[in-house]
Protein backbone atom coordinates (compact mmCIF):
# COMPACT_ATOMS: atom_id res chain seq x y z
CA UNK A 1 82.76 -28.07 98.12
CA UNK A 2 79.42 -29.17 99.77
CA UNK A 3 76.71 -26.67 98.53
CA UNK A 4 75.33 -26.01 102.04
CA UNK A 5 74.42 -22.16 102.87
CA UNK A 6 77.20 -21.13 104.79
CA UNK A 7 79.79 -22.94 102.50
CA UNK A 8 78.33 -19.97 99.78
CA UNK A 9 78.43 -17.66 101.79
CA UNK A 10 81.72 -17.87 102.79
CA UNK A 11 82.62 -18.69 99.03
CA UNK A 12 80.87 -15.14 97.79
CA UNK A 13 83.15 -13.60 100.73
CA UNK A 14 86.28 -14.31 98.31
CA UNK A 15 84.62 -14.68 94.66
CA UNK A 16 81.91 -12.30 94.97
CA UNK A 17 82.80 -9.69 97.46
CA UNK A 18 80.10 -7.25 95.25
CA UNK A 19 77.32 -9.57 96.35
CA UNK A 20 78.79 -10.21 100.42
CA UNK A 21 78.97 -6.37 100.36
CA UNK A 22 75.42 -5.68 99.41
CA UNK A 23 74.42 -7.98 102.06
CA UNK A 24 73.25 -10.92 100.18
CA UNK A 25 73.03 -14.21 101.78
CA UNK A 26 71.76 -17.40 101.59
CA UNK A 27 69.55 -18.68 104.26
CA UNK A 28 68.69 -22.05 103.03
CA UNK A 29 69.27 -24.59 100.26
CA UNK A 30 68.25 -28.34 99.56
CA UNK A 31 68.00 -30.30 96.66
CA UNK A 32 64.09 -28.11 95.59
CA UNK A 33 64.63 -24.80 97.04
CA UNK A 34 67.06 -21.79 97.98
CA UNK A 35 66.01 -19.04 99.68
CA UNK A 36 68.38 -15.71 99.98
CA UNK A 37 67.75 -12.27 101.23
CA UNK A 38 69.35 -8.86 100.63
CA UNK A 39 68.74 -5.93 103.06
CA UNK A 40 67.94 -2.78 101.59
CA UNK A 41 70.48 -0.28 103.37
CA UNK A 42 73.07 2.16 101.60
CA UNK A 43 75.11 0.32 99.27
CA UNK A 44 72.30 -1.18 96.84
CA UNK A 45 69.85 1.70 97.55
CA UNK A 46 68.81 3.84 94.26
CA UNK A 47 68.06 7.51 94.22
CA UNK A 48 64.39 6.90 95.14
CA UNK A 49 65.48 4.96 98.67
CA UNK A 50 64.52 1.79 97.43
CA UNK A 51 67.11 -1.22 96.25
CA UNK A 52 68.54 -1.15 93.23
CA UNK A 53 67.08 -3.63 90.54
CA UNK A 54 70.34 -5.04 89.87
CA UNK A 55 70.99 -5.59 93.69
CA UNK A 56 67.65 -7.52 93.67
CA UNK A 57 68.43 -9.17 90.04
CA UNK A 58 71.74 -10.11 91.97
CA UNK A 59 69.70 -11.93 95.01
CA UNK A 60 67.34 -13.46 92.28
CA UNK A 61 70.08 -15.17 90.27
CA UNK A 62 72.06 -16.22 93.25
CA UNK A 63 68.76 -18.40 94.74
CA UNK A 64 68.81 -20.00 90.74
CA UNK A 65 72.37 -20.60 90.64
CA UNK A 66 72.94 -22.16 93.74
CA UNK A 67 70.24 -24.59 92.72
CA UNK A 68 72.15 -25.08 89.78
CA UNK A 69 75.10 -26.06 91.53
CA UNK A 70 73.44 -28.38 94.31
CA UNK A 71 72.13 -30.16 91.43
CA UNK A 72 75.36 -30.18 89.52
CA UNK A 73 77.53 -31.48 92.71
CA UNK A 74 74.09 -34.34 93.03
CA UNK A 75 74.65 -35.77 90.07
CA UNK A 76 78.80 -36.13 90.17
CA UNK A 77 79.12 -35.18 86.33
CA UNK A 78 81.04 -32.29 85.25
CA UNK A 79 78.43 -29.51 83.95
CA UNK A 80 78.50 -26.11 82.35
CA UNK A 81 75.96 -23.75 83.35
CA UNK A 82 75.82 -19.86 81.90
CA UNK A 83 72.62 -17.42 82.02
CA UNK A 84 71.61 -17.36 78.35
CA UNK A 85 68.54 -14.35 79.15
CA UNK A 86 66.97 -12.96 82.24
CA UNK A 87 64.06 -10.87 82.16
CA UNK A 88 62.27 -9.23 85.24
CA UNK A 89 59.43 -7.42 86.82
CA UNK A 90 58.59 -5.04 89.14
CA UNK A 91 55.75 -4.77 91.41
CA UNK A 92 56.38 -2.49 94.45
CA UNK A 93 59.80 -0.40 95.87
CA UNK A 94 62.14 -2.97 97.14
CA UNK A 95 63.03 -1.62 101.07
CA UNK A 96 63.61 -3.74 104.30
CA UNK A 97 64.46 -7.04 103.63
CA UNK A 98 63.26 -8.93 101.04
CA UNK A 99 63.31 -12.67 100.34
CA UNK A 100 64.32 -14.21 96.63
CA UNK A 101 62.90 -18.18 96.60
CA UNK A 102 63.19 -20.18 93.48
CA UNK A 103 61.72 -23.73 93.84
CA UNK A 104 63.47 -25.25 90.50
CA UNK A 105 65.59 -28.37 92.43
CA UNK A 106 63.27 -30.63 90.74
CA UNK A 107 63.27 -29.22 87.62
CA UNK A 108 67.31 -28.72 87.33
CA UNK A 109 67.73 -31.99 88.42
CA UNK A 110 65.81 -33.65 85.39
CA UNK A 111 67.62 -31.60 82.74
CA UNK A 112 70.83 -32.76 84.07
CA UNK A 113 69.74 -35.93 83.40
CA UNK A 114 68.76 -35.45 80.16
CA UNK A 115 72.22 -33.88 79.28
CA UNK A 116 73.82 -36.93 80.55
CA UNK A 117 71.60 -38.86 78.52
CA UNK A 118 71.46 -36.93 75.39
CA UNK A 119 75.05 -35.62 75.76
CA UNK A 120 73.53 -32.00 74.63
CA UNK A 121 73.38 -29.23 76.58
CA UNK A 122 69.63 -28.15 77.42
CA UNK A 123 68.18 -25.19 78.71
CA UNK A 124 66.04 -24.38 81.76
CA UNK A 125 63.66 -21.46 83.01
CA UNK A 126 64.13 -20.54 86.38
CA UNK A 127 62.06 -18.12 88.62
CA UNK A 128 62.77 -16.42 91.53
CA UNK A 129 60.60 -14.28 93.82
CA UNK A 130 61.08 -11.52 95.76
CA UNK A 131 58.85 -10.94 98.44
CA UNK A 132 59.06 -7.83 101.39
CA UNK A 133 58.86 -8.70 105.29
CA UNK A 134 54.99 -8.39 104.36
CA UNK A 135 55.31 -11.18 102.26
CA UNK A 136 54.20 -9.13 99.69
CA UNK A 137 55.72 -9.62 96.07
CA UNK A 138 57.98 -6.91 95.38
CA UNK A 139 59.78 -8.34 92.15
CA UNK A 140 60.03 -11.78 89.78
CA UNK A 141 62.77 -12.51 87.81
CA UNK A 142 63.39 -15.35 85.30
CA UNK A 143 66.59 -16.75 84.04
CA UNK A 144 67.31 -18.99 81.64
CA UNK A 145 70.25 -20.95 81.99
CA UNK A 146 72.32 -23.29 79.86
CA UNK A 147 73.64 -26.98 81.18
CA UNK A 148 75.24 -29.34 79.53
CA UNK A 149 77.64 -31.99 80.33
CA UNK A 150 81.13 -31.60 79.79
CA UNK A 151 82.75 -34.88 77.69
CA UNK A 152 86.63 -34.99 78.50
């Protein structure tokens, strides 16, 4: 599968209906950035009217992973990736729509190569933003994730 944003889309439609319920989307991915937005509505709202962290942690890790997988698909090697630790803050209710942008392409990129030159798995920190139709940072959220190549 090409990693393009509608291709993920329609794959979270089958794999991840949790996440095409909430309303989570991507809007754009190339080989440094993904950017994906959540609406805050009914279905991910918390008692206090505002999203629920884990529909924003949700957002957050998709515009990571899909950066993971662009990179993984680049480099035509068969990789395992897995969130090791993910850690978050908070800054301001979530409501509206907000915006999750990691800009780790770069980044994922080189530690694939290393695993295919070191054949061991490394790890990388990735950050993701949240941001309100302000612009105004409403959460940040940092996985770590796992990758190493798979030797058959």
């Amino acid at each position: 599968m090409k990693i393009t944003a509608s291709n993920i889309n329609l794959f979270m439609f089958f794999k991840l209906p949790l996440g095409w319920l909430s309303g989570m989307r991507v809007k754009k991915v190339n080989e440094t950035f993904c950017v994906v937005q959540i609406r805050h509505k009914w279905i991910n709202q918390n008692p206090f009217k505002s999203m629920f962290w884990a529909a924003q942690g949700m957002a957050a890790e998709m515009s990571t992973g899909v950066l993971v997988m662009r990179a993984i698909a680049v480099s035509n090697k068969k990789v395992s990736m897995l969130v090791t630790k993910q850690e978050a803050q908070f800054y301001k209710k979530a409501t509206g729509k907000i915006t999750f942008t990691c800009n780790g392409g770069k980044m994922i990129a080189d530690v694939i190569q290393k695993s295919i030159a070191t054949n061991e798995g490394h790890m990388i920190t990735l950050t993701s933003e949240g941001k309100n139709e302000e612009g105004i940072l409403v959460s940040t959220f940092k996985f770590e994730w796992s990758l190493k190549v798979k030797n058959y």
